[in-house]
Protein backbone atom coordinates (compact mmCIF):
# COMPACT_ATOMS: atom_id res chain seq x y z
CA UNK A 1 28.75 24.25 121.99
CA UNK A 2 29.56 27.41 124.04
CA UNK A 3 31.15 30.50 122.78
CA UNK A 4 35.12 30.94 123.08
CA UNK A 5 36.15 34.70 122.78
CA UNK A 6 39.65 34.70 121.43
CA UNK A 7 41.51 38.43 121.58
CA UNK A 8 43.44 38.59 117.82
CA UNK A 9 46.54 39.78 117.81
CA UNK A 10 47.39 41.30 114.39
CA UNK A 11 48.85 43.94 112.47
CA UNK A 12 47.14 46.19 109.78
CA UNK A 13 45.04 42.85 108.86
CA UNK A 14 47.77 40.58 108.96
CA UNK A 15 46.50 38.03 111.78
CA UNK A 16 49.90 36.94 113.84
CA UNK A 17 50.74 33.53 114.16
CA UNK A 18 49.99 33.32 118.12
CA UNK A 19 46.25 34.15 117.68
CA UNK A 20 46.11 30.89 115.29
CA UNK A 21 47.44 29.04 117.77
CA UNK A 22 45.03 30.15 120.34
CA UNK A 23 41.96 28.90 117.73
CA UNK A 24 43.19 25.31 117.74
CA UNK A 25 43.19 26.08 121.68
CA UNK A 26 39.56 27.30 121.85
CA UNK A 27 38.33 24.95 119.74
CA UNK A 28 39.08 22.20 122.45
CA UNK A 29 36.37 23.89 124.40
CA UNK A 30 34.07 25.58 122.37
CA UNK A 31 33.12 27.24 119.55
CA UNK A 32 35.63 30.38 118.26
CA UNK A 33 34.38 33.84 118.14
CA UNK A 34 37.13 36.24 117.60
CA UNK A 35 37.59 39.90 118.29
CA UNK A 36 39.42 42.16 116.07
CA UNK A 37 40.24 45.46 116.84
CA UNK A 38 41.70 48.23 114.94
CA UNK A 39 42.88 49.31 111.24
CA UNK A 40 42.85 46.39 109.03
CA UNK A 41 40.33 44.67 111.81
CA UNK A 42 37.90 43.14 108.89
CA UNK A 43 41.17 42.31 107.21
CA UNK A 44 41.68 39.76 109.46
CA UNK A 45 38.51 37.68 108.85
CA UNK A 46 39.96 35.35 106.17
CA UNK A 47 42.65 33.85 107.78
CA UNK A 48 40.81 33.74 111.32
CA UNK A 49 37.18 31.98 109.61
CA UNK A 50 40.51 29.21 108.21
CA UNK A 51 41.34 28.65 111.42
CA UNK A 52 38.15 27.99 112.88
CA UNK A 53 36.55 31.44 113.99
CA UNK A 54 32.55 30.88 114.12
CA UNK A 55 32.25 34.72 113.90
CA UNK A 56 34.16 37.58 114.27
CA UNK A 57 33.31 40.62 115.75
CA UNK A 58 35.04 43.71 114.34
CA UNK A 59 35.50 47.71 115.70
CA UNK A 60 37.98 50.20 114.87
CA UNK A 61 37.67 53.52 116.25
CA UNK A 62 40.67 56.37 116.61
CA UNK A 63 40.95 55.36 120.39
CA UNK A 64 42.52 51.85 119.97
CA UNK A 65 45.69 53.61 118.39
CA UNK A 66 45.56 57.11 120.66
CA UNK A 67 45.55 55.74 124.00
CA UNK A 68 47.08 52.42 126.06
CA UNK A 69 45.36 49.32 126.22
CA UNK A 70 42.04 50.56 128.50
CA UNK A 71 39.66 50.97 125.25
CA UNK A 72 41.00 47.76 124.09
CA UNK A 73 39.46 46.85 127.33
CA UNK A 74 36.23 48.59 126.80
CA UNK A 75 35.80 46.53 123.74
CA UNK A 76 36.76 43.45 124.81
CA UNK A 77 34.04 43.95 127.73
CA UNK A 78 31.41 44.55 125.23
CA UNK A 79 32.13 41.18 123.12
CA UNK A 80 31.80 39.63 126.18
CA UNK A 81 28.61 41.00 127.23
CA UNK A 82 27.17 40.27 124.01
CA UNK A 83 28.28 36.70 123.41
CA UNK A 84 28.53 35.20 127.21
CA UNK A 85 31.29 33.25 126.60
CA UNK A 86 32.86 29.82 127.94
CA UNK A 87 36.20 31.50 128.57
CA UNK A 88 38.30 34.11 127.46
CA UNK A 89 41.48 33.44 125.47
CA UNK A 90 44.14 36.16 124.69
CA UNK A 91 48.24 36.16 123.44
CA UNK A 92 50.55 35.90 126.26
CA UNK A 93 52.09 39.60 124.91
CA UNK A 94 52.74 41.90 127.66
CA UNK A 95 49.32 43.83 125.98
CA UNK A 96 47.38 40.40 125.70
CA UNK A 97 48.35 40.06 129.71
CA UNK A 98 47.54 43.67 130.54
CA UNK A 99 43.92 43.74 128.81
CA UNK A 100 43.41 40.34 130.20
CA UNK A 101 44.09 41.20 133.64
CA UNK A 102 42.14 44.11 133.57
CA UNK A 103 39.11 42.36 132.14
CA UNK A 104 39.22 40.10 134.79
CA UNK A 105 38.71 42.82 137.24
CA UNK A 106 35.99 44.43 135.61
CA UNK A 107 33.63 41.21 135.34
CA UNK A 108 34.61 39.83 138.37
CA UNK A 109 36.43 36.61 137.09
CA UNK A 110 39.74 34.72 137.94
CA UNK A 111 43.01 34.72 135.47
CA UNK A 112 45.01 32.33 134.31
CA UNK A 113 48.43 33.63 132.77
CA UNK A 114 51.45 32.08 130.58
CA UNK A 115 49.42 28.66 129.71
CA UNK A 116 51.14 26.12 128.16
CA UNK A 117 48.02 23.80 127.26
CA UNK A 118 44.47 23.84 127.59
CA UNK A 119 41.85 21.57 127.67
CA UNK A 120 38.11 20.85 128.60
CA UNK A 121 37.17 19.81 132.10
CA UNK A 122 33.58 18.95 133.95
CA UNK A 123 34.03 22.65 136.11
CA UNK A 124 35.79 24.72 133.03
CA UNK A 125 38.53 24.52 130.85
CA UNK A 126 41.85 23.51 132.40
CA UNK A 127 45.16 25.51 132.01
CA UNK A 128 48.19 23.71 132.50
CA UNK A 129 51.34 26.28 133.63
CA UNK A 130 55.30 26.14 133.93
CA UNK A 131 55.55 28.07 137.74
CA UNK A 132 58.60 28.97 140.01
CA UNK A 133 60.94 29.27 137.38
CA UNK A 134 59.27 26.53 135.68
CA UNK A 135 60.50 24.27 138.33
CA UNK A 136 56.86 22.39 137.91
CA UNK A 137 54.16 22.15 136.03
CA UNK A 138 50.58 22.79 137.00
CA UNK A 139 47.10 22.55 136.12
CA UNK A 140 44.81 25.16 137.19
CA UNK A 141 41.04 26.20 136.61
CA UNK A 142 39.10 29.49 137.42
CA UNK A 143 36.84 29.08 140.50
CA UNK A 144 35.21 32.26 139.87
CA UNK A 145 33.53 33.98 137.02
CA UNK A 146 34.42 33.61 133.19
CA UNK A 147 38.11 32.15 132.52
CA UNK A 148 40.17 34.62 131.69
CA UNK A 149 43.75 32.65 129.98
CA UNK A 150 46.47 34.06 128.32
CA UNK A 151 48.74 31.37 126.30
CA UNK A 152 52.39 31.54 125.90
CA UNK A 153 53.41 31.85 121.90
CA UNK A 154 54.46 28.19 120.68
CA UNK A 155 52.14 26.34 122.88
CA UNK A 156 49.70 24.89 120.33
CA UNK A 157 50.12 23.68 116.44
CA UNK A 158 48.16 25.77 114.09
CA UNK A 159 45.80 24.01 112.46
CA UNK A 160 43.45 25.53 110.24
CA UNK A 161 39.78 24.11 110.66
CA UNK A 162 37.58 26.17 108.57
CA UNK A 163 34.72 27.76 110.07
CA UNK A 164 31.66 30.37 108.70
CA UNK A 165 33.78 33.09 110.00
CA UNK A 166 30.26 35.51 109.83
CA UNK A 167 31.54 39.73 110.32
CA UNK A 168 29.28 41.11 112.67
CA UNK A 169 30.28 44.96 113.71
CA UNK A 170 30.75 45.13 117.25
CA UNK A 171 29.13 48.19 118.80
CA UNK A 172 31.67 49.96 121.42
CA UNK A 173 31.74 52.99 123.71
CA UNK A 174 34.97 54.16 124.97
CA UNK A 175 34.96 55.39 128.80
CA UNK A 176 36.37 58.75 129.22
CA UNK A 177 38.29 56.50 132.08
CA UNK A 178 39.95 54.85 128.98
CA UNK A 179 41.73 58.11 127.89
CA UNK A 180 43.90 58.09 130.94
CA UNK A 181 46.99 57.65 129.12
CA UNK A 182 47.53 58.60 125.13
CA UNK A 183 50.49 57.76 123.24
CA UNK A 184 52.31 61.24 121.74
CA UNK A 185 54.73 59.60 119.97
CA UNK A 186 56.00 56.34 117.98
CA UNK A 187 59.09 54.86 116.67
CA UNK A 188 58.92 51.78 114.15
CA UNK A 189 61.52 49.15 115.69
CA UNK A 190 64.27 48.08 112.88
CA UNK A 191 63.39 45.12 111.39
CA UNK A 192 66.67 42.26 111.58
CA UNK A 193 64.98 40.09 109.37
CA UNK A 194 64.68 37.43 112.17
CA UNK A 195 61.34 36.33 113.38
CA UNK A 196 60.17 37.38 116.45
CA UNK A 197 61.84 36.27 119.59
CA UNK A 198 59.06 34.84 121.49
CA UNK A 199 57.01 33.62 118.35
CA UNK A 200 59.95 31.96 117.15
CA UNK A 201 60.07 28.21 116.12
CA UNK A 202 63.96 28.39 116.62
CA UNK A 203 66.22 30.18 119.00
CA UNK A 204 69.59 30.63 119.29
CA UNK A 205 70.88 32.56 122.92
CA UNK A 206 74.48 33.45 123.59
CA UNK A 207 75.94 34.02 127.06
CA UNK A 208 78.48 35.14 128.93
CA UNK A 209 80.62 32.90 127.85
CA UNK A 210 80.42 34.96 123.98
CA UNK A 211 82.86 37.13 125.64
CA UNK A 212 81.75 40.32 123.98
CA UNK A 213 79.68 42.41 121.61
CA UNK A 214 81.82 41.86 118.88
CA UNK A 215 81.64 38.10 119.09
CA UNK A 216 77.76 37.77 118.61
CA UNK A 217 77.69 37.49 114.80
CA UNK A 218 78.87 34.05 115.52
CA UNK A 219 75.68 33.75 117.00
CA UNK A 220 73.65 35.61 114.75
CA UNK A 221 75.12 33.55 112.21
CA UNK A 222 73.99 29.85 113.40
CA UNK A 223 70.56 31.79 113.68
CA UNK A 224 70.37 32.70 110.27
CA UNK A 225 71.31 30.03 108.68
CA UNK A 226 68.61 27.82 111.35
CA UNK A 227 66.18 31.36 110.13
CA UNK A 228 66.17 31.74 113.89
CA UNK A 229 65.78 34.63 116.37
CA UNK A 230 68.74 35.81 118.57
CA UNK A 231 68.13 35.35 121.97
CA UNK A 232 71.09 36.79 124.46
CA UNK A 233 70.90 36.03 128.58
CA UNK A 234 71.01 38.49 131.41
CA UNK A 235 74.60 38.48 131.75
CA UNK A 236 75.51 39.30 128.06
CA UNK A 237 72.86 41.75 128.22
CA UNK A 238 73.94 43.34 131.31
CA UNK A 239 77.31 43.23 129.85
CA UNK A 240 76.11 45.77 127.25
CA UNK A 241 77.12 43.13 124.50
CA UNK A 242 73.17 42.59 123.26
CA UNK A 243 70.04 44.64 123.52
CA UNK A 244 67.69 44.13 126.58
CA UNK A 245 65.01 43.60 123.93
CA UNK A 246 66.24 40.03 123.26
CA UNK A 247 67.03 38.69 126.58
CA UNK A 248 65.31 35.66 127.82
CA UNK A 249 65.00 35.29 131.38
CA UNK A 250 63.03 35.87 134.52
CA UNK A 251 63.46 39.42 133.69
CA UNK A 252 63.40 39.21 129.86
CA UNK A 253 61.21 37.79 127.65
CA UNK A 254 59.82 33.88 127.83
CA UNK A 255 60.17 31.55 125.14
CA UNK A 256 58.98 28.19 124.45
CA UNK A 257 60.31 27.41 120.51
CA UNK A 258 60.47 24.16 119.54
CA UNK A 259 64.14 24.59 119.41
CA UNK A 260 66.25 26.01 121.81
CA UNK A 261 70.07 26.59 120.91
CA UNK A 262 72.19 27.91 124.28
CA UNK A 263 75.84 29.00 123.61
CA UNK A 264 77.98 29.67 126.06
CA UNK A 265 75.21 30.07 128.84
CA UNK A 266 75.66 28.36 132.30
CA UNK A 267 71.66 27.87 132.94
CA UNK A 268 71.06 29.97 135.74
CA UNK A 269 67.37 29.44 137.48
CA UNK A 270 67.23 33.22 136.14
CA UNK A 271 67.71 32.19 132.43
CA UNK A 272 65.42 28.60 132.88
CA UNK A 273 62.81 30.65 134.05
CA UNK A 274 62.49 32.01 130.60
CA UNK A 275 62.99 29.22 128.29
CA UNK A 276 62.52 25.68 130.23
CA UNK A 277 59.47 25.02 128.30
CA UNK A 278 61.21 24.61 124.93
CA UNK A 279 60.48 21.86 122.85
CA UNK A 280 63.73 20.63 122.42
CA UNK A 281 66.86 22.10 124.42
CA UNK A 282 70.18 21.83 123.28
CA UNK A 283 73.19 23.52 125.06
CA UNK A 284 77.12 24.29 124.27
CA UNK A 285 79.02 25.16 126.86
CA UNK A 286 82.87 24.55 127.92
CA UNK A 287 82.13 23.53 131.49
CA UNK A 288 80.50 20.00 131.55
CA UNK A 289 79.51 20.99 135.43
CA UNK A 290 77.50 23.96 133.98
CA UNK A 291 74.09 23.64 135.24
CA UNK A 292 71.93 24.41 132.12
CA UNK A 293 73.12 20.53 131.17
CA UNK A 294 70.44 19.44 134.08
CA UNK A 295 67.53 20.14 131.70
CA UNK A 296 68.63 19.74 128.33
CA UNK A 297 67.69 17.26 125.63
CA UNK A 298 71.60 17.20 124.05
CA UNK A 299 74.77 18.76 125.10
CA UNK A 300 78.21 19.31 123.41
CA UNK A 301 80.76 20.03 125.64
CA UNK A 302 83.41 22.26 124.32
CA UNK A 303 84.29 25.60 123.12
CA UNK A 304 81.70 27.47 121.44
CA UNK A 305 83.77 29.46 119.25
CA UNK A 306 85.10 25.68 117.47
CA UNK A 307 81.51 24.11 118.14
CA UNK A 308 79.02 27.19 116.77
CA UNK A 309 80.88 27.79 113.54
CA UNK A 310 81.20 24.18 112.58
CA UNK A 311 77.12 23.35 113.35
CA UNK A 312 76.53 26.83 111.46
CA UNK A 313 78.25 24.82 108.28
CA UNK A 314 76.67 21.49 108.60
CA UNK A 315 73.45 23.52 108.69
CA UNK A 316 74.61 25.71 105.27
CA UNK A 317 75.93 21.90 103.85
CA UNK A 318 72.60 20.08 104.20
CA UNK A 319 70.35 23.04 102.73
CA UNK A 320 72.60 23.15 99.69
């Protein structure tokens, strides 16, 4: 079969859970060959040769860490010149999209972005998309060049498959056009304890309709007893009530959990855009004319701040 270059995402070794994903994806259409970059990159050859990686080609070099994304790129470029691939598969991360896009450029091929499925056709492998605020769905295919996809988080099981998962070194020359940009300093976000919004199996948003800042641990506390992330939508974020980093919307950040808990949000297209391809869709909202009822799977119509605690006990209950 033909060679699928998957881009890992991981951190210090520790292979993140929508790179697995992608190697049930890639499998579909080929065989696996992953690239890892970076400190820890050999690290990561266990877990990826469980999940079906044929080979993985490894580099680390100061550069990956010292400048943006371009000598991720120059790597990436020389996997692909060296193994020819079917298609190129990376995380739908605003880095997976960036090296993506500019890989695309550089060998002349089309790109597919924010796949929700993938599968083998006659002409190349064929990407099926949520587009215009995930109004429809698609199914698209590169006409040009080497596929270049990037795959939302949550699209695909993980399913390990194991594989010879051979370490070959991959040989890589960073352009001085790579060192455009270099990172001076960084801060280590605070961990919550919560999984990470747009890897998360379960999310719980709150809305306007939370009525404040100080309300939110009502939220936060259906999440953690679900062992949820906290999602929060433009208005509440706007409000100042929750940071920008967990809004999902046009203009946040796109989820697609198998569970998707909305309190107190109305369902503007501006929120759907962001979370319409969720599993399973369940809203609470006071208004039964509220428009995020159109698309959901189950609705409860009433006031979160009765509805939210109670589910947040029936979930504590059944645990024991």
């Amino acid at each position: 079969m033909a060679e699928v270059l998957v881009f890992v995402d991981h951190v210090d070794g520790a292979v993140r859970k929508p790179t697995l994903e992608l190697l049930t994806l890639a499998r579909r259409i080929g065989d696996p060959v992953a690239v890892s970059l970076g400190n820890g990159a050999a690290d990561t050859a266990s877990a990826l040769a469980e999940h079906g990686a044929v080979k993985v080609l490894t580099a680390d070099a100061p550069e990956f860490g010292e400048y943006l994304v371009a000598p991720k790129v120059d790597a990436l470029q020389a996997a692909y010149e060296a193994v020819s691939p079917a298609a190129v598969l990376l995380p739908s991360s605003a880095e997976g999209k960036e090296i993506g896009a500019r890989l695309a450029v550089r060998i002349g091929s089309g790109i597919i972005t924010d796949a929700v499925d993938l599968e083998a056709g006659d002409e190349g492998p064929v990407a099926t998309q949520s587009v215009f605020a995930a109004s429809f769905t698609t199914k698209s295919r590169v006409s040009k060049g080497t596929p270049v996809i990037t795959v939302k988080p949550n699209s695909a099981p993980v399913e390990p498959a194991a594989a010879a998962g051979t370490v070959e070194a991959l040989a890589v020359t960073v352009a001085d056009s790579s060192k455009g940009t270099k990172v001076v300093s960084r801060t280590p976000r605070e961990s919550t304890g919560r999984p990470d919004l747009t890897e998360a199996a379960i999310v719980v948003s709150g809305g306007r309709g939370v009525n404040g800042a100080e309300n939110f641990p009502v939220i936060e506390a259906l999440a953690d007893s679900l062992g949820a992330a906290v999602g929060a939508s433009r208005a509440a974020v706007d409000a100042g009530w929750y940071p920008h980093t967990n809004q999902v919307g046009q203009t946040g950040k796109s989820v697609s959990p198998q569970l998707y808990i909305a309190a107190g949000i109305s369902g503007a297209i501006q929120h759907r855009a962001g979370m319409q391809t969720s599993k399973t869709i369940v809203a609470i909202n006071k208004d039964e004319e509220a428009p995020i009822f159109d698309l959901v799977d189950y609705g409860v119509v009433g006031d979160l701040f009765n509805v939210v605690p109670a589910l947040t006990d029936e979930v504590k209950t059944r645990k024991g």
